[in-house]
C-alpha atoms as a PDB file:
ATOM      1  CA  UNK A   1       0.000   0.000   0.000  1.00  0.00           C
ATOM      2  CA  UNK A   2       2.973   2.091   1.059  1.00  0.00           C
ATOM      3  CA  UNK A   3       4.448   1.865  -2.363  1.00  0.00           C
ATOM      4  CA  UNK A   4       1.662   2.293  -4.398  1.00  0.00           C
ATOM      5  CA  UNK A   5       0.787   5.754  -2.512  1.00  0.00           C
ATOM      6  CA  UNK A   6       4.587   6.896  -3.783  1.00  0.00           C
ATOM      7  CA  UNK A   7       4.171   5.736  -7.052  1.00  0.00           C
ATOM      8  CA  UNK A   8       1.279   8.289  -7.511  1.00  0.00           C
ATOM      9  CA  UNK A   9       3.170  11.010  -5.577  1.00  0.00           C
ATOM     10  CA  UNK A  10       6.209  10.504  -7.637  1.00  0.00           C
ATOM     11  CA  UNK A  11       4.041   9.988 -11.025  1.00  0.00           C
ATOM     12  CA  UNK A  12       2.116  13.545  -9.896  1.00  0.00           C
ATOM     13  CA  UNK A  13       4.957  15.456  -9.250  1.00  0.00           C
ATOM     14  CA  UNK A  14       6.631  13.711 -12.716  1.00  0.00           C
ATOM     15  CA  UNK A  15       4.010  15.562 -14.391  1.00  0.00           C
ATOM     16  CA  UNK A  16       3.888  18.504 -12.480  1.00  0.00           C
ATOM     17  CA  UNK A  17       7.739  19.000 -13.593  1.00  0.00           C
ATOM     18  CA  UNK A  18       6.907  18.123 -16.902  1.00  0.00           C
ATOM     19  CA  UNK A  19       4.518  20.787 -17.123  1.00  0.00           C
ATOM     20  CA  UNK A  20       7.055  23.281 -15.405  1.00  0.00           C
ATOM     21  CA  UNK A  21       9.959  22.599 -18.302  1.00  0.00           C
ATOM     22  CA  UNK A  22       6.941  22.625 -20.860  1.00  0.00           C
ATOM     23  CA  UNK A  23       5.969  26.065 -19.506  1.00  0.00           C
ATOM     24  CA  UNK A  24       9.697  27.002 -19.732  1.00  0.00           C
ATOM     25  CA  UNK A  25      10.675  26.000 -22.623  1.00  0.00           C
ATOM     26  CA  UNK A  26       7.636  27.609 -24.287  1.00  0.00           C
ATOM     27  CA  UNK A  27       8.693  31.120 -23.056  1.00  0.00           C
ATOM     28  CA  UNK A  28      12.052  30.636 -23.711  1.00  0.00           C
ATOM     29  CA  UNK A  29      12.676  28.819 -26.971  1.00  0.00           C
ATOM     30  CA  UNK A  30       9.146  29.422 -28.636  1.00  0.00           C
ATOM     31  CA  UNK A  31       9.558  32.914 -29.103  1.00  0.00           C
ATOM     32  CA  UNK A  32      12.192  32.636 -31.017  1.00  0.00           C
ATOM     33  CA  UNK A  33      10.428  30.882 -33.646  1.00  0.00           C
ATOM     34  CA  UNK A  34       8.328  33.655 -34.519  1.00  0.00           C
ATOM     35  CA  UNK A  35      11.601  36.352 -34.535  1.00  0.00           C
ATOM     36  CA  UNK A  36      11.566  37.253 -30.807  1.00  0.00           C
ATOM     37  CA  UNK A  37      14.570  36.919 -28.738  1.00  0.00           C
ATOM     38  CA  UNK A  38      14.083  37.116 -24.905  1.00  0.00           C
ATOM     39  CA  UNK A  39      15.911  39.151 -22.231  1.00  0.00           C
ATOM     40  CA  UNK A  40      15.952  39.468 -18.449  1.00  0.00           C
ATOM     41  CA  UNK A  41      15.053  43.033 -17.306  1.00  0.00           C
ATOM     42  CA  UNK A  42      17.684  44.007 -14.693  1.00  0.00           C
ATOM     43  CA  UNK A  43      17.602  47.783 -13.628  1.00  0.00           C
ATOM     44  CA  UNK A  44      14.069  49.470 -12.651  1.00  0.00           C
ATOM     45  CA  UNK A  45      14.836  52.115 -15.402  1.00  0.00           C
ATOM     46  CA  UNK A  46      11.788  50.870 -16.784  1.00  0.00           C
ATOM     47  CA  UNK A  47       9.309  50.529 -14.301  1.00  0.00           C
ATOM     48  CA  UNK A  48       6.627  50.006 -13.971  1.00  0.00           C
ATOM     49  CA  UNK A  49       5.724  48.814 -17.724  1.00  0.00           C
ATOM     50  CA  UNK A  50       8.857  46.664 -17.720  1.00  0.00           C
ATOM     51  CA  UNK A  51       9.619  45.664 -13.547  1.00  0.00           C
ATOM     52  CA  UNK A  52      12.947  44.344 -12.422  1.00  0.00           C
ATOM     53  CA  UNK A  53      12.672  40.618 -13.547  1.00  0.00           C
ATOM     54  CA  UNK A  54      10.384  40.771 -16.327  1.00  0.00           C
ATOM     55  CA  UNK A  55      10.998  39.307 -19.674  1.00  0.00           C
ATOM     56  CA  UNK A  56      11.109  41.425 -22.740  1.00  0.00           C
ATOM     57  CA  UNK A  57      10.931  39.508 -25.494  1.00  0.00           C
ATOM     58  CA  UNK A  58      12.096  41.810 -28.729  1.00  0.00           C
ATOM     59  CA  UNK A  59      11.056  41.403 -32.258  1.00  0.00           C
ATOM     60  CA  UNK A  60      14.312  41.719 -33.973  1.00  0.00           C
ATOM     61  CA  UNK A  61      13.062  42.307 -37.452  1.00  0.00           C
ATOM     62  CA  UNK A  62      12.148  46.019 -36.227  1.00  0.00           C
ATOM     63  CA  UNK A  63      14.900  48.348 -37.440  1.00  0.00           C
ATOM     64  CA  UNK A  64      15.957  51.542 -36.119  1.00  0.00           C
ATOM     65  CA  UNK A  65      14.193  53.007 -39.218  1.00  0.00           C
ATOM     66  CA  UNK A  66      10.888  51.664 -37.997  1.00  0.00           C
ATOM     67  CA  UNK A  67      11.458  52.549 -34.371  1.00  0.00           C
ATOM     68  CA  UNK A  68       8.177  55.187 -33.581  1.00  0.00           C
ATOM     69  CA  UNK A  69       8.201  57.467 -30.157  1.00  0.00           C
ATOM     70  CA  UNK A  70       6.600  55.278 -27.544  1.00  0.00           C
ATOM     71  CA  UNK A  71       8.040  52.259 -28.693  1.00  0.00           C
ATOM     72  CA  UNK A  72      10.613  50.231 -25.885  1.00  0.00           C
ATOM     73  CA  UNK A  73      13.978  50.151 -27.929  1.00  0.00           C
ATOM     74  CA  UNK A  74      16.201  47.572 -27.146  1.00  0.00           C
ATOM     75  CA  UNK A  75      19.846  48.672 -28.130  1.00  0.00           C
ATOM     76  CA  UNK A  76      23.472  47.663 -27.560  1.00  0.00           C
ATOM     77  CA  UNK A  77      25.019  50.634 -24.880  1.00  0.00           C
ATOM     78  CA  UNK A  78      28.873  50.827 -26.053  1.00  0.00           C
ATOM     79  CA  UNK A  79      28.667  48.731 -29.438  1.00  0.00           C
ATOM     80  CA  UNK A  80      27.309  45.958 -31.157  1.00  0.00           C
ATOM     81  CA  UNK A  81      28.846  43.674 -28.401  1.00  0.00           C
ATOM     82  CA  UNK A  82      27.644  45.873 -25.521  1.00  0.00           C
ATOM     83  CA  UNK A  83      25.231  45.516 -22.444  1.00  0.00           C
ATOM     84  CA  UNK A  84      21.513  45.328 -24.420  1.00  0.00           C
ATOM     85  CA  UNK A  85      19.279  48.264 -22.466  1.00  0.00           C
ATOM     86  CA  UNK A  86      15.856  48.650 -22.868  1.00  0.00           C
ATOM     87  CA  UNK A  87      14.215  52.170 -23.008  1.00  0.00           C
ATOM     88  CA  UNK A  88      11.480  54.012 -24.593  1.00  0.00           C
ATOM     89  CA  UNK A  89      11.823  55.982 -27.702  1.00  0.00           C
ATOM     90  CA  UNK A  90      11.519  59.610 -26.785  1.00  0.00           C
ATOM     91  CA  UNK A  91      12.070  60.879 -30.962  1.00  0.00           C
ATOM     92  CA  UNK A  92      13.729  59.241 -33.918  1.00  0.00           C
ATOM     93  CA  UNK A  93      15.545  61.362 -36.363  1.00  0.00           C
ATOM     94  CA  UNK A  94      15.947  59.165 -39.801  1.00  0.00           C
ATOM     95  CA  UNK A  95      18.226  61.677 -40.903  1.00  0.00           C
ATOM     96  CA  UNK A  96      20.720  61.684 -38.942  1.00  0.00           C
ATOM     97  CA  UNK A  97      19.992  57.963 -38.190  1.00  0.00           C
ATOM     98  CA  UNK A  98      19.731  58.090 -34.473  1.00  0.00           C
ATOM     99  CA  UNK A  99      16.972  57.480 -31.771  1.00  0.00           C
ATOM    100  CA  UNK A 100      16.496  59.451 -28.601  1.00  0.00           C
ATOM    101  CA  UNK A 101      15.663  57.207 -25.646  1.00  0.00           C
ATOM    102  CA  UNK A 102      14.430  57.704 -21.749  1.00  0.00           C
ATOM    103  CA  UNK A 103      13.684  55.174 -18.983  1.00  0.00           C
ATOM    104  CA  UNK A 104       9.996  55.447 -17.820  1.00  0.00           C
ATOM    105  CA  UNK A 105      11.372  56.119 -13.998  1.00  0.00           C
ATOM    106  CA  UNK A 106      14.365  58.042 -15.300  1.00  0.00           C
ATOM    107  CA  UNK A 107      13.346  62.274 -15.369  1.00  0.00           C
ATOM    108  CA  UNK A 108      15.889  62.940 -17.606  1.00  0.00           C
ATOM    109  CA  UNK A 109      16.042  61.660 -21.231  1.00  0.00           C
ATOM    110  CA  UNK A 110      19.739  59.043 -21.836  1.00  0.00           C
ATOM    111  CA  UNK A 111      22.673  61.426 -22.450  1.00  0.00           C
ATOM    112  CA  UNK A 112      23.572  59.528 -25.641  1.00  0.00           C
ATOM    113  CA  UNK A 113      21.270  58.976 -28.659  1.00  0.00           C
ATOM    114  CA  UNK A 114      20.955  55.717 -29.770  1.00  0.00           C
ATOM    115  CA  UNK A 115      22.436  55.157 -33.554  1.00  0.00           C
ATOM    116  CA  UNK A 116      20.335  52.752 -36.073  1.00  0.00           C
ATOM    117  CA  UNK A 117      23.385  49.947 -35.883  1.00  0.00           C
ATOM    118  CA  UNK A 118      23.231  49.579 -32.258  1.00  0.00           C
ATOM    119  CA  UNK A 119      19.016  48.836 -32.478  1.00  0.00           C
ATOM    120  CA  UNK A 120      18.218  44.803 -31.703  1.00  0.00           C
ATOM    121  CA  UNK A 121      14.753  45.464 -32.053  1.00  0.00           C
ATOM    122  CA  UNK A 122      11.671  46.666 -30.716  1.00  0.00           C
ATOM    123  CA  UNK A 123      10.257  45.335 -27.182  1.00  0.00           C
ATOM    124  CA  UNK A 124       6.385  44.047 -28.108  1.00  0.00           C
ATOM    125  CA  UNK A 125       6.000  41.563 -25.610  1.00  0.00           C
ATOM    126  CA  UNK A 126       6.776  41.977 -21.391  1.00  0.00           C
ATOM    127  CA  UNK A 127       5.841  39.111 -18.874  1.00  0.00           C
ATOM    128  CA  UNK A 128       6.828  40.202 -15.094  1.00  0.00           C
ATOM    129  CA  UNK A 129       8.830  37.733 -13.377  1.00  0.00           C
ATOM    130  CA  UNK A 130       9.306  35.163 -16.375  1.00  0.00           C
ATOM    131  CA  UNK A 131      12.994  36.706 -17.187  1.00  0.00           C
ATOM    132  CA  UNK A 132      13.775  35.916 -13.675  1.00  0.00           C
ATOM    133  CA  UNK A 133      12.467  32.276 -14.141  1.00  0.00           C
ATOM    134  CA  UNK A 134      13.720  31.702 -16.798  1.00  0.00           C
ATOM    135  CA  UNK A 135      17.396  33.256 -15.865  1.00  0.00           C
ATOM    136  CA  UNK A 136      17.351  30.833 -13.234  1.00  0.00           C
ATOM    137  CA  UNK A 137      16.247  28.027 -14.629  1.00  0.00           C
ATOM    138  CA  UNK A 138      19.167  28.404 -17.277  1.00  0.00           C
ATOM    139  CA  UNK A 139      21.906  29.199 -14.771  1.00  0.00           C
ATOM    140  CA  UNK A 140      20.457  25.451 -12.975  1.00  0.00           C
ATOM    141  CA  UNK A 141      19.076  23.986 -16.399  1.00  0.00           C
ATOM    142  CA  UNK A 142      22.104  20.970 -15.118  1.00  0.00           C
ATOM    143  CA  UNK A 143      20.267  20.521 -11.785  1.00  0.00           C
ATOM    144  CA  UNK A 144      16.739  20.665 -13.232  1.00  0.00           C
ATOM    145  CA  UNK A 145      17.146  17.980 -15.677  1.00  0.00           C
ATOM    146  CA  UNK A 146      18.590  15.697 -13.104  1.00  0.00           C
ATOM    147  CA  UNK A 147      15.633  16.645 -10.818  1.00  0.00           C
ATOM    148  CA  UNK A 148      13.329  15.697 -13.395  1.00  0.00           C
ATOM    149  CA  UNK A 149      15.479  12.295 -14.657  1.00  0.00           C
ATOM    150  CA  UNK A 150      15.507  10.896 -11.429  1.00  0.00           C
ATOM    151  CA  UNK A 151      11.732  11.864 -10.682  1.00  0.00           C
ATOM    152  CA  UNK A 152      10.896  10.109 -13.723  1.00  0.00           C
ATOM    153  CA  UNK A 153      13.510   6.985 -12.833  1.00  0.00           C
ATOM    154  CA  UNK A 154      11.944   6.288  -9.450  1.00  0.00           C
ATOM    155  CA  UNK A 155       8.298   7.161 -10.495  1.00  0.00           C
ATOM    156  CA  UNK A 156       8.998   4.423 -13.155  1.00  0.00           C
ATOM    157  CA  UNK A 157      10.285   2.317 -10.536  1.00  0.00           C
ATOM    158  CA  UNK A 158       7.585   2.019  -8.310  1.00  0.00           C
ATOM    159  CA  UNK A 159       5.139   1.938 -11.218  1.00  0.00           C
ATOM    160  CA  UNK A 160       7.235  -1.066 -11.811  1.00  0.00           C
ATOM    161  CA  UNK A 161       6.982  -2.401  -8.632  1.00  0.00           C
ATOM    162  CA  UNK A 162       3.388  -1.910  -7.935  1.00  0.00           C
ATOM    163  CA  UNK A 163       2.299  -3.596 -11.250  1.00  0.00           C
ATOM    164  CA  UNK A 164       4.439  -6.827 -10.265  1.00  0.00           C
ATOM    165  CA  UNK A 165       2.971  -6.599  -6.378  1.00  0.00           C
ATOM    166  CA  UNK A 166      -0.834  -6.502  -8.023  1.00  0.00           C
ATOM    167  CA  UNK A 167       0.117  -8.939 -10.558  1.00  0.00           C
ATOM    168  CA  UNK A 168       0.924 -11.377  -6.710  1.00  0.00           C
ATOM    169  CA  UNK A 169      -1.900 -10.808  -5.555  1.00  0.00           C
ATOM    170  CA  UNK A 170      -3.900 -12.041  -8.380  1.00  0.00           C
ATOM    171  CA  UNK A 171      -5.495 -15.570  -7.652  1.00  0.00           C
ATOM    172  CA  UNK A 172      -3.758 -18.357 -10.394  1.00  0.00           C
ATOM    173  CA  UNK A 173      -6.032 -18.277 -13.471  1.00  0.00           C
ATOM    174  CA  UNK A 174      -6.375 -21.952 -14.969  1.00  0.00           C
ATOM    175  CA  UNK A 175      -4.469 -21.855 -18.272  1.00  0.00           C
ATOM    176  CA  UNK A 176      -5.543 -25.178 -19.888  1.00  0.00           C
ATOM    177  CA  UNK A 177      -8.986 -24.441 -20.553  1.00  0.00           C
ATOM    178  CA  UNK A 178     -10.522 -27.384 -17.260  1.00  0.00           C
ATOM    179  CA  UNK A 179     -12.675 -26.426 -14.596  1.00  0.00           C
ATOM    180  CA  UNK A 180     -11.530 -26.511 -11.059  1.00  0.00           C
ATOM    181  CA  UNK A 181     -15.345 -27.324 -10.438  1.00  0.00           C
END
C-alpha cells in the first residue's frame, strides 16, 4: 500500500515538472520561432511597464528606421557587443539615423542617442517575473534535468513495482482451458 501511494506522488509530481519545463521552454525557446529573442530586465529604469525581472521579449526584425516614439527600444550601450538596455523611444531622427531614448522612472532623457546599428529590435511583448524564471532556470538547467530524470527513474520504478505486487496478488487463473469445479 505504502508503495503504491509513492508511485502516484512521484508519477504527480513527474508531471507537475513536466509541465514546469513545458511552460519554460515555451517562453524561452518558442519565441524565437516567430523572430523574438528574450531578455531578463535588470535595472528598474523601466518601471513600472517593464519591472525588475520581467521578460522582454524583442522582435528583432524592427529596425531603427521603424522605431516610432513610444516604442521600448532595445539597443546595444557601447557597441554591437555591448550591455543590451531597454528604453522608450523619446524621438527618432531618420536623418541623422539616431533614436532618442528615456527610462519610464528616469526624469531625464539618456545622455547619448541611440544610432540605427546599435538597435536589436523593438520590445512588443513583457511578462513580469518570467525573465527571472527563466534566468534561473538556465543558470540550474544541469540541476533541473537531473531533478526531473531521477523523478521520472523512481516514479517508473515504483510503477514497476506496484504492477508486479498486483500482478501477486492475483489468484492463479487456470491456463488449460478445465474447470476446477
Amino acid at each position: 500500500m505504502v508503495i503504491k501511494a509513492l508511485s502516484k506522488i512521484f508519477t504527480i509530481a513527474f508531471y507537475i515538472e513536466m509541465a514546469i519545463l513545458v511552460i519554460l521552454v515555451m517562453f524561452s525557446f518558442a519565441p524565437k520561432l516567430f523572430g523574438y529573442d528574450n531578455y531578463y530586465v535588470r535595472t528598474a529604469s523601466m518601471t513600472p511597464a517593464m519591472p525588475v525581472g520581467a521578460a522582454a521579449y524583442v522582435n528583432d526584425d524592427i529596425r531603427g528606421k521603424d522605431i516610432a516614439p513610444g516604442d521600448v527600444v532595445a539597443f546595444y550601450i557601447d557597441g554591437t557587443d555591448g550591455e543590451i538596455c531597454t528604453h522608450r523611444a523619446v524621438s527618432n531622427d531618420n536623418e541623422s539615423q539616431l533614436i532618442t531614448t528615456k527610462g519610464d522612472a528616469n526624469e531625464d532623457i539618456d545622455v547619448s542617442p541611440v544610432s540605427y546599428g546599435n538597435v536589436v529590435g523593438r520590445v512588443d511583448i513583457t511578462i513580469p517575473y518570467m525573465g527571472l524564471i527563466l534566468a534561473e532556470a538556465a543558470a540550474n538547467g544541469f540541476v533541473i534535468a537531473i531533478i526531473v530524470l531521477s523523478t521520472a527513474v523512481i516514479s517508473a520504478g515504483l510503477s514497476f513495482v506496484t504492477s508486479k505486487s498486483n500482478v501477486s496478488q492475483r489468484p492463479k487463473e487456470n491456463t488449460y482451458g478445465y474447470s476446477n469445479n
